[in-house]
Protein backbone atom coordinates (compact mmCIF):
# COMPACT_ATOMS: atom_id res chain seq x y z
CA UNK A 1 19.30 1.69 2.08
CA UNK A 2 15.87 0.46 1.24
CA UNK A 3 13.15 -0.74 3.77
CA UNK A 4 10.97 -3.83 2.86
CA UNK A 5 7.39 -2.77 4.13
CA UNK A 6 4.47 -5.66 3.44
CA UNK A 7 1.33 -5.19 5.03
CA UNK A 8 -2.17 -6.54 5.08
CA UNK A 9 -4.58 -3.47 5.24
CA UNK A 10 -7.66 -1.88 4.11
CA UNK A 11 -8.65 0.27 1.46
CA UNK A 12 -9.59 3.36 2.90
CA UNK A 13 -10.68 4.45 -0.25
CA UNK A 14 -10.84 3.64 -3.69
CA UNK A 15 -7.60 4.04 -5.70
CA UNK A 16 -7.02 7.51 -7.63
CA UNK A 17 -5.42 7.27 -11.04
CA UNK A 18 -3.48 9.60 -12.69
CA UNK A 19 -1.61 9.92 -16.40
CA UNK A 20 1.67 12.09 -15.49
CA UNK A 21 4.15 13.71 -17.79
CA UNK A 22 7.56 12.87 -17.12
CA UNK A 23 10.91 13.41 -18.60
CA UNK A 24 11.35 10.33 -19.90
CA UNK A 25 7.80 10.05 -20.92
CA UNK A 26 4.50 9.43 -19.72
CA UNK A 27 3.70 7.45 -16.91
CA UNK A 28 0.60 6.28 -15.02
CA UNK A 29 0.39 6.49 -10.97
CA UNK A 30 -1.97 5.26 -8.38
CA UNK A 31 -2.79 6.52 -5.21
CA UNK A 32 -4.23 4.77 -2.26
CA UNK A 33 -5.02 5.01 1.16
CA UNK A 34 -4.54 1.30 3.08
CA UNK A 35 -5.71 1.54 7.10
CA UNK A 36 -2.78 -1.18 8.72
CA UNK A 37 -4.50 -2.70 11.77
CA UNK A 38 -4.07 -4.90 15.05
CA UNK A 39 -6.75 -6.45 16.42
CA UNK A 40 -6.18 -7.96 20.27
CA UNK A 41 -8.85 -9.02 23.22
CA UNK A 42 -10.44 -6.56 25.25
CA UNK A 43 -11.78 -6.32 28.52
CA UNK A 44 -15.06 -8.07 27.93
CA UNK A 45 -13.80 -10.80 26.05
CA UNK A 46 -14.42 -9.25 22.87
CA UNK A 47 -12.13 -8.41 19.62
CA UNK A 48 -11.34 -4.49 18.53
CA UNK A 49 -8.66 -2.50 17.35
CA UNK A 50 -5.83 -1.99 19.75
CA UNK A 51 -3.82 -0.28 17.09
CA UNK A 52 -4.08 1.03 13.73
CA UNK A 53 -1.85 3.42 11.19
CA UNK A 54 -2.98 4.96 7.68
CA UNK A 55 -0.38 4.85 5.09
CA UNK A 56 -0.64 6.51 1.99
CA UNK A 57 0.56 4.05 -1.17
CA UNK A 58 1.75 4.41 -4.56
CA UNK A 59 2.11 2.07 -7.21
CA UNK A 60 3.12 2.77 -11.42
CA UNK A 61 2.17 1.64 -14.50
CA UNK A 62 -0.07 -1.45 -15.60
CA UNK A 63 -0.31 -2.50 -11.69
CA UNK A 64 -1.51 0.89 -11.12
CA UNK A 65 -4.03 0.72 -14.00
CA UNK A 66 -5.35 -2.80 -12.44
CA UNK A 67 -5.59 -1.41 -8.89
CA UNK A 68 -7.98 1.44 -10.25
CA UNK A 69 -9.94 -1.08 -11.95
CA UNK A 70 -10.24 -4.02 -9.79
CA UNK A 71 -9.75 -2.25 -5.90
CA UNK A 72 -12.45 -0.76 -4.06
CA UNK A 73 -12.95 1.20 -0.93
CA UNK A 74 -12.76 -0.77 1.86
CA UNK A 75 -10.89 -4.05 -0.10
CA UNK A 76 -8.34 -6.23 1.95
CA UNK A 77 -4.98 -5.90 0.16
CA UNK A 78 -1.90 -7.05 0.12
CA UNK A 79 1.20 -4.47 0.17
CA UNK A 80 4.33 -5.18 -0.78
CA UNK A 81 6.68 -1.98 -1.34
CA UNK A 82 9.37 0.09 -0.34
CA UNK A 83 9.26 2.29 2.64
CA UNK A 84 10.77 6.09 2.21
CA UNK A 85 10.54 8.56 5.15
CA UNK A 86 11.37 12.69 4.70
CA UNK A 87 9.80 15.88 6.49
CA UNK A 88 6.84 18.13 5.37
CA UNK A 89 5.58 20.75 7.19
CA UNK A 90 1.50 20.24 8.03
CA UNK A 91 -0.72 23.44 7.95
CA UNK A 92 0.76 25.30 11.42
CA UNK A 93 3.80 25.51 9.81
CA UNK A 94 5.87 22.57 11.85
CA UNK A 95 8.21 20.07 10.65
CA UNK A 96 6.99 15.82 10.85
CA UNK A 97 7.96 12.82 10.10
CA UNK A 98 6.43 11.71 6.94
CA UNK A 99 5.95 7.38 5.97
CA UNK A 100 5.05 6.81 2.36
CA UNK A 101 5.42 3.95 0.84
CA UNK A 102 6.43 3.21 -3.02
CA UNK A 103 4.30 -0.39 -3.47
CA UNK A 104 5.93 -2.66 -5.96
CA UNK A 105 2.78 -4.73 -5.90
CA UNK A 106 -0.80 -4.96 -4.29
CA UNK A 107 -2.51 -8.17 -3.62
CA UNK A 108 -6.39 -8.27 -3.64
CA UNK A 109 -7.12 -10.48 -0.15
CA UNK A 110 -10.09 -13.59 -0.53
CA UNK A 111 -11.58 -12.10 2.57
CA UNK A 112 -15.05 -10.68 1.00
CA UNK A 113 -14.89 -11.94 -2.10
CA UNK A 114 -17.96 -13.56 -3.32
CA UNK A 115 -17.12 -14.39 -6.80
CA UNK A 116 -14.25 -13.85 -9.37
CA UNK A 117 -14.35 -14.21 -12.99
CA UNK A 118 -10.94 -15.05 -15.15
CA UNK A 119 -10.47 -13.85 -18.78
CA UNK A 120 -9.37 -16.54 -20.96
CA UNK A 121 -5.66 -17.37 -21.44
CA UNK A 122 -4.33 -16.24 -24.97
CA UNK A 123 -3.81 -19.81 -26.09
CA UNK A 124 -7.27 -20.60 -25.28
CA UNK A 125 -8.56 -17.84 -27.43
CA UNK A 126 -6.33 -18.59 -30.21
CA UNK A 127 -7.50 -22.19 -30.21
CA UNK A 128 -10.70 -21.15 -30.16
CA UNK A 129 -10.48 -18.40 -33.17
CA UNK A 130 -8.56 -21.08 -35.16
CA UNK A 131 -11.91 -24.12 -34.86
């Protein structure tokens, strides 16, 4: 059965990319750390964290190659993906619970963003190599 997880986060740091051999062929993998927040009122009338989880992310092939160009630390994403649980043993030697999620596809957030520059469509640039 197959979990839906989406989830507005932040980079925690910047994406790590990675050309793997596989036996079908190669294949290209990013890795990412997204911090998953909630935010509620405190005491004093002010606004901080009243819970937060780190989930690691993955993502394949030309998305991944796009995250590792376009993401860094600390962006707002986006994270739409599969969830998949299974046990690992940290370094005292016990069994946990383990989240990690498979992302299908990772959203870069307006939040931040100053400025963003499009490349031209390919039927622009033919129209322009054919004048």
């Amino acid at each position: 059965m197959q979990n839906l997880f989406i989830g507005k986060g932040n980079l925690g740091d910047s994406p790590k990319l990675k050309h793997v051999a596989g036996r079908s062929g190669d294949f290209t993998v990013a890795s990412m750390r997204v911090m998953f927040g909630r935010y509620g009122q405190t005491e004093d009338g002010g606004v901080d964290h009243v819970g937060r989880i780190i989930i690691k992310k993955k993502i394949y092939g030309a998305k991944a190659e796009a995250c590792a160009k376009h993401l860094r630390k600390g962006a707002r994403v986006l994270v739409i993906g599969e969830e998949r649980e299974f046990t690992a043993t940290d370094d005292d030697g016990n069994e946990v619970q383990v989240i990690k999620v498979v992302a299908e596809d990772v959203a870069l957030q307006l939040s931040r963003i100053e400025s963003i520059t499009f490349t031209p469509s390919r039927a622009r640039e033919t129209e322009a190599a054919e004048v």
